[in-house]
N, C-alpha and C. Protein backbone atom coordinates (compact mmCIF):
# COMPACT_ATOMS: atom_id res chain seq x y z
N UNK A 1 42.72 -84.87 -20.10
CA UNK A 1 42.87 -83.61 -19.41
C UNK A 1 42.04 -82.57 -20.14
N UNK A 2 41.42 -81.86 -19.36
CA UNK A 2 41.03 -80.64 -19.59
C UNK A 2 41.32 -79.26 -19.63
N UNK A 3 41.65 -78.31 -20.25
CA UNK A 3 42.15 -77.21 -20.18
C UNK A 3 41.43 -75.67 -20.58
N UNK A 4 41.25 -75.01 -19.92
CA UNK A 4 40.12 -73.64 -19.95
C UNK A 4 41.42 -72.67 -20.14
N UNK A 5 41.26 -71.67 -20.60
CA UNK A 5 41.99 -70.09 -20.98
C UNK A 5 41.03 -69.03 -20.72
N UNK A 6 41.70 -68.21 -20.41
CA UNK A 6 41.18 -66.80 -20.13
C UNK A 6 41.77 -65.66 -20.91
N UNK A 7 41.27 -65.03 -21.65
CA UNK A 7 42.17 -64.19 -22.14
C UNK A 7 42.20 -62.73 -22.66
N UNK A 8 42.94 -61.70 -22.65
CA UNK A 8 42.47 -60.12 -22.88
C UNK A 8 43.14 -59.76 -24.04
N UNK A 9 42.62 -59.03 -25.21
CA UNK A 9 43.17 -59.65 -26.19
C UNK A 9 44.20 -59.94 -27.07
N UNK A 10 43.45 -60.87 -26.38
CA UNK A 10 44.43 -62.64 -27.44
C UNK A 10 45.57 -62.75 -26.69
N UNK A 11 45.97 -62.10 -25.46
CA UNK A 11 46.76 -62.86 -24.83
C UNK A 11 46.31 -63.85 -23.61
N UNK A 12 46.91 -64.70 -23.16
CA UNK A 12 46.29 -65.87 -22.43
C UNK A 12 46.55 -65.13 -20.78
N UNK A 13 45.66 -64.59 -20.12
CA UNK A 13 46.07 -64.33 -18.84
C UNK A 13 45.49 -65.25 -17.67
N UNK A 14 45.58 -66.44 -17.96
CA UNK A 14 44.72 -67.48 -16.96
C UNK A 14 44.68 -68.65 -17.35
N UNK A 15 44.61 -69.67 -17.19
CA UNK A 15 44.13 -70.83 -17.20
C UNK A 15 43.55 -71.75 -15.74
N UNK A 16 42.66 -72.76 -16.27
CA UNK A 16 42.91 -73.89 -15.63
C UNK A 16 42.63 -75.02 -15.93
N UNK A 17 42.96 -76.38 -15.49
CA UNK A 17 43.26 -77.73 -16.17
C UNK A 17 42.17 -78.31 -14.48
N UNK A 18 41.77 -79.82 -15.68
CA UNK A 18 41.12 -80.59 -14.78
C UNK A 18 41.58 -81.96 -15.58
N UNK A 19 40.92 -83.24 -14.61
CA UNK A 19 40.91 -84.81 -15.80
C UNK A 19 39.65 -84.86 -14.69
N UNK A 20 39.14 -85.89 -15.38
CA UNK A 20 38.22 -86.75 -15.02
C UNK A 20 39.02 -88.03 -14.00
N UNK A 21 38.43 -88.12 -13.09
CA UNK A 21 38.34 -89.70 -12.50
C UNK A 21 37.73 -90.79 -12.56
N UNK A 22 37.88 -91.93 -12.50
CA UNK A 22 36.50 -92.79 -12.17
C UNK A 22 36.22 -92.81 -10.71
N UNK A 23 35.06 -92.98 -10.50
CA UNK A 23 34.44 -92.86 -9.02
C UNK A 23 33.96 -94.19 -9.08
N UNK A 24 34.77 -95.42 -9.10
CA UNK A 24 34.15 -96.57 -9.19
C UNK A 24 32.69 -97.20 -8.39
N UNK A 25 33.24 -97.31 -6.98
CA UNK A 25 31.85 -97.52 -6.30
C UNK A 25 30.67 -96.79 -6.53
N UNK A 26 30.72 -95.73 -7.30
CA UNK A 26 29.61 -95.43 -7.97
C UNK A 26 29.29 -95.58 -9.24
N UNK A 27 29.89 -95.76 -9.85
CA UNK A 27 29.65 -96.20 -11.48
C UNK A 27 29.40 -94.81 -11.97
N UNK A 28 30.47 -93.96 -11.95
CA UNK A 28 30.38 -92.95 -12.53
C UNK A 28 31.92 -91.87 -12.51
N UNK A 29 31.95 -90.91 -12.56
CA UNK A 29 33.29 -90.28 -12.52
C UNK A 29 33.12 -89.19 -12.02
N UNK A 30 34.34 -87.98 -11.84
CA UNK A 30 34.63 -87.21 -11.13
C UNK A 30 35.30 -85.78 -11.68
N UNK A 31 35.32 -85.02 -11.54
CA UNK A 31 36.54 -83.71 -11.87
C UNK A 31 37.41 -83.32 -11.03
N UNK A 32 38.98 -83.54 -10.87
CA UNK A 32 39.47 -82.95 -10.38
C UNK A 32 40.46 -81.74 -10.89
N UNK A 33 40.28 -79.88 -10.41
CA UNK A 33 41.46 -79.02 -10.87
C UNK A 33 42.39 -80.02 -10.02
N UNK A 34 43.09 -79.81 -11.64
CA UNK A 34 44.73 -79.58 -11.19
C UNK A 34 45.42 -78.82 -10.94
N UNK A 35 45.36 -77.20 -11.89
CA UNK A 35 45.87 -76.10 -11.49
C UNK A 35 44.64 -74.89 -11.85
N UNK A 36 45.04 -73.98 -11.49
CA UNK A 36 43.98 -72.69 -11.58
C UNK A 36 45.41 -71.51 -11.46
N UNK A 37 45.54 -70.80 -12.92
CA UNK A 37 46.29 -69.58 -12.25
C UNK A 37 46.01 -68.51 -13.33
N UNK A 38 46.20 -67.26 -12.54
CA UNK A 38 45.84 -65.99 -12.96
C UNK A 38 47.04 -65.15 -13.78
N UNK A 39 47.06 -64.71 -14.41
CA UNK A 39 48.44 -63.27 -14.23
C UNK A 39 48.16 -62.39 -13.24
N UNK A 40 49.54 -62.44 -12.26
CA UNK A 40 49.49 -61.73 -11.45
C UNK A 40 48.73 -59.71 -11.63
N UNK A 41 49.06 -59.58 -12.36
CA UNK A 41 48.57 -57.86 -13.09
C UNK A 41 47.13 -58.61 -13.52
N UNK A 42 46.10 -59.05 -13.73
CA UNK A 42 45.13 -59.34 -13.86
C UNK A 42 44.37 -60.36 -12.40
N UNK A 43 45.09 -60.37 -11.49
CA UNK A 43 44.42 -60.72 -10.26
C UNK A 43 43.35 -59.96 -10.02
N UNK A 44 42.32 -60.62 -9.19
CA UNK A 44 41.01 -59.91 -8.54
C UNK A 44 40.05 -59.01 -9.07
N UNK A 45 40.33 -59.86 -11.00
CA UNK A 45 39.27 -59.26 -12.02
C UNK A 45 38.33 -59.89 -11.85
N UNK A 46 37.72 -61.32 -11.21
CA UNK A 46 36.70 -62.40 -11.18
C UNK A 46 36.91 -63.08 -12.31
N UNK A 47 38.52 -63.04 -12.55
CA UNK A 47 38.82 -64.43 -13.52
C UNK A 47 39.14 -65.65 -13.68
N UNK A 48 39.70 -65.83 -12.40
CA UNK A 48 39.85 -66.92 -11.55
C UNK A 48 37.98 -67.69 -11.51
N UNK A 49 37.22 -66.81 -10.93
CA UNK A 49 35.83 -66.83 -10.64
C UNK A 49 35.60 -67.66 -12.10
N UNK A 50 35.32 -67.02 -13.02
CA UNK A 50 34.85 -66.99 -14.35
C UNK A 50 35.48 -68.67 -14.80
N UNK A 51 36.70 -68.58 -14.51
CA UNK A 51 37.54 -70.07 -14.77
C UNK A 51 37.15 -71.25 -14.48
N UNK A 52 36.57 -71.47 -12.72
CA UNK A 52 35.90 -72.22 -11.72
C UNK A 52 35.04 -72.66 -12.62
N UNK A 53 33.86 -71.39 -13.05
CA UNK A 53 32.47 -71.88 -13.84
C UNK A 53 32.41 -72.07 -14.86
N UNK A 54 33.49 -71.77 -15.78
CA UNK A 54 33.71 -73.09 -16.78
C UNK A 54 34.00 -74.30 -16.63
N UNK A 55 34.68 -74.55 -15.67
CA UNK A 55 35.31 -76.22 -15.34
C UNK A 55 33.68 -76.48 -15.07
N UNK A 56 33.33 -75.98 -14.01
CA UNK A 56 31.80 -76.38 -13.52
C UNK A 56 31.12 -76.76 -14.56
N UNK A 57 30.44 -75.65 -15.44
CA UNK A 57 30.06 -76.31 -16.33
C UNK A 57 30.15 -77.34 -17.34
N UNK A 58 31.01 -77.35 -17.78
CA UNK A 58 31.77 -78.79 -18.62
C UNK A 58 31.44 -79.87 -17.66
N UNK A 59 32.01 -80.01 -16.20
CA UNK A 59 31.94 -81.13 -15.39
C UNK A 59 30.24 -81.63 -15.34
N UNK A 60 29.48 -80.82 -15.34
CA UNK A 60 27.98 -81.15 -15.14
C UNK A 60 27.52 -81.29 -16.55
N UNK A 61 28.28 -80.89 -17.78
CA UNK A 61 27.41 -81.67 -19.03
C UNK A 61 28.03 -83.02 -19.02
N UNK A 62 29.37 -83.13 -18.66
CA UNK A 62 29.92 -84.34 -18.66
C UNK A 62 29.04 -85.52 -17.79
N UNK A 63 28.37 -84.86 -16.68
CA UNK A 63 27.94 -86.13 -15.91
C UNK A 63 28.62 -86.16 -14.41
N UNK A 64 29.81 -85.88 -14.21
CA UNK A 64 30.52 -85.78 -13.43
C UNK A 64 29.33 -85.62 -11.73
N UNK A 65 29.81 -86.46 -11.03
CA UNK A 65 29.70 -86.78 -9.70
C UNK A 65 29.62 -85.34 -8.65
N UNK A 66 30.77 -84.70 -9.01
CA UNK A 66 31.78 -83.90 -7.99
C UNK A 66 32.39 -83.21 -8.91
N UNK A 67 32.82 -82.36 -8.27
CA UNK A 67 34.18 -81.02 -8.72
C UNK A 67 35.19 -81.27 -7.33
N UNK A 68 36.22 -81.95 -7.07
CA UNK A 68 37.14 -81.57 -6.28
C UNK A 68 38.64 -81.08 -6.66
N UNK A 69 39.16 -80.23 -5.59
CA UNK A 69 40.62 -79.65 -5.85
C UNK A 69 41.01 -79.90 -4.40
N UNK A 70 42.30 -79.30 -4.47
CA UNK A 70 43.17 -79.27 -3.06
C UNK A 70 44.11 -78.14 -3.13
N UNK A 71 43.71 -77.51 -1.94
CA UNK A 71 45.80 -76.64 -1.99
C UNK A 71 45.81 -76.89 -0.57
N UNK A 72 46.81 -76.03 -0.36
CA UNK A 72 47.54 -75.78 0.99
C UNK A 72 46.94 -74.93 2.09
N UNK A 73 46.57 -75.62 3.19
CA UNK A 73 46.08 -75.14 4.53
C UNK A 73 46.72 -73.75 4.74
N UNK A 74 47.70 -72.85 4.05
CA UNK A 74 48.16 -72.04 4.47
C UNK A 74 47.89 -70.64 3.10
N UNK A 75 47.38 -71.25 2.32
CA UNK A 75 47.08 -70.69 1.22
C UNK A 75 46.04 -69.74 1.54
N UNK A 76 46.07 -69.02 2.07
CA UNK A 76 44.12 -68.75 2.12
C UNK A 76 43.60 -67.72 1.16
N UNK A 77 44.68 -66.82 0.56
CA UNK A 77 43.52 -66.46 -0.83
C UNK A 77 43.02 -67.46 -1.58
N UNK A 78 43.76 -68.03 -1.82
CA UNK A 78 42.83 -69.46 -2.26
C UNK A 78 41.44 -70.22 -1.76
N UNK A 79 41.96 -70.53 -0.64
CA UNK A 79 40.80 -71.02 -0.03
C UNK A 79 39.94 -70.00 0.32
N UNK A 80 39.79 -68.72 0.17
CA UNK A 80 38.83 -68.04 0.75
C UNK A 80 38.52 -67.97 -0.98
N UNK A 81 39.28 -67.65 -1.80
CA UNK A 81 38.44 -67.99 -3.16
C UNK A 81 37.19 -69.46 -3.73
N UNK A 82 37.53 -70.25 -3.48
CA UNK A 82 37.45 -71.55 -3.48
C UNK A 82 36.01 -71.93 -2.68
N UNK A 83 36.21 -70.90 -1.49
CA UNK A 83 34.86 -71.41 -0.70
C UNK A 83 33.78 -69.83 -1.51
N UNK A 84 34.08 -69.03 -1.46
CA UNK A 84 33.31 -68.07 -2.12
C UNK A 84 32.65 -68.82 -3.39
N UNK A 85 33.46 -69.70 -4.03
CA UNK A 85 32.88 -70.36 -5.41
C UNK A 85 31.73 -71.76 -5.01
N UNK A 86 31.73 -71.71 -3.96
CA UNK A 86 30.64 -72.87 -3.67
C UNK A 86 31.42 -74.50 -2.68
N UNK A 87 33.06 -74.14 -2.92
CA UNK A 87 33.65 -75.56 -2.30
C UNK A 87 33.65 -75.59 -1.27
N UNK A 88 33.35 -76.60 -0.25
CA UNK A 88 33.62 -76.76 1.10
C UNK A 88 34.40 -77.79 1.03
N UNK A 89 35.29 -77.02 2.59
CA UNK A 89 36.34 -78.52 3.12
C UNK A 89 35.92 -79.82 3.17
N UNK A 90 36.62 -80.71 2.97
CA UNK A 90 36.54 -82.26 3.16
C UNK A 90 36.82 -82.54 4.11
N UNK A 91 36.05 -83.27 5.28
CA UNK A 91 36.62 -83.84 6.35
C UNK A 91 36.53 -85.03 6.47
N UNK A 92 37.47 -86.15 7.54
CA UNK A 92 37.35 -87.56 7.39
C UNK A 92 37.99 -88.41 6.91
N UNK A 93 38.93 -87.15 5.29
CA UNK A 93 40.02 -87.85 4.65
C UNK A 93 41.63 -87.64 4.95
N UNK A 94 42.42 -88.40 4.76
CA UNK A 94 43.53 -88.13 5.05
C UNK A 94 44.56 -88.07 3.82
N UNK A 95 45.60 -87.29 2.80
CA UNK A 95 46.21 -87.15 2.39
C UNK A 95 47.51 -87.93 2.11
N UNK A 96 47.49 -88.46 1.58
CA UNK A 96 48.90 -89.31 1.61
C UNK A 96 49.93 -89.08 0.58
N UNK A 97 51.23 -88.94 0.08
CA UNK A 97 52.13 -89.22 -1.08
C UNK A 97 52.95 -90.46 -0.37
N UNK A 98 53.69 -90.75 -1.70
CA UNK A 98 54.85 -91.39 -1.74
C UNK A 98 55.88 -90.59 -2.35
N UNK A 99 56.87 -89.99 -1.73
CA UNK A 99 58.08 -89.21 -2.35
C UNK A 99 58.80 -90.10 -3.31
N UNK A 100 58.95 -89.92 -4.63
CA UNK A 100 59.40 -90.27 -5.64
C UNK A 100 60.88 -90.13 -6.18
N UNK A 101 62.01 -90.71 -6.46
CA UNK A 101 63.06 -90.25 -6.42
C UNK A 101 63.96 -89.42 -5.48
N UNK A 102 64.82 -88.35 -5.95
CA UNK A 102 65.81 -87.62 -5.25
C UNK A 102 65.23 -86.20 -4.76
N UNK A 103 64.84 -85.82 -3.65
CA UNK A 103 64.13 -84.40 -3.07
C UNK A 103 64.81 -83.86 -2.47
């Protein structure tokens, strides 16, 4: 796992986390965020922004294939963040879990 900080000083107002995948049929690997979050009182500084292009960068010295994430179709500061940073939707794939235990 990977983990980026953001911070004003010296307190942590941000993070975000990635891992690597393998991308087998290609013989190579992948980045996926796991989370991305701001302090709310430090929203819509371009830190979130700033966060993205660290993962970015790391992922492209690494080698990495891709940068993918996911949220929720209903999220859309997000996704209007997300596509402002260069991501476009995935189409073609379908989403699946298995619910785990007691929900």
């Amino acid at each position: 796992m990977n983990a980026f900080v953001a911070e004003d000083d010296s307190t942590v107002v941000g993070f975000v986390t990635s891992v690597q995948i393998p991308a087998s049929l290609r013989l190579g690997h992948y980045w996926q965020i796991r989370d991305l979050f701001v302090l709310p009182g430090h929203r819509r500084e371009g830190i979130a922004l700033s966060l993205l292009d660290a993962v970015r960068s790391a992922a492209e010295v690494s080698g990495a294939l891709r940068l993918a994430l996911q949220t929720e179709e209903e999220n859309g500061a997000a996704l209007n963040l997300y596509r402002s940073a260069g991501y476009v939707p995935v189409t073609g794939y379908r989403s699946l879990i298995l619910p785990l235990g007691e929900s």
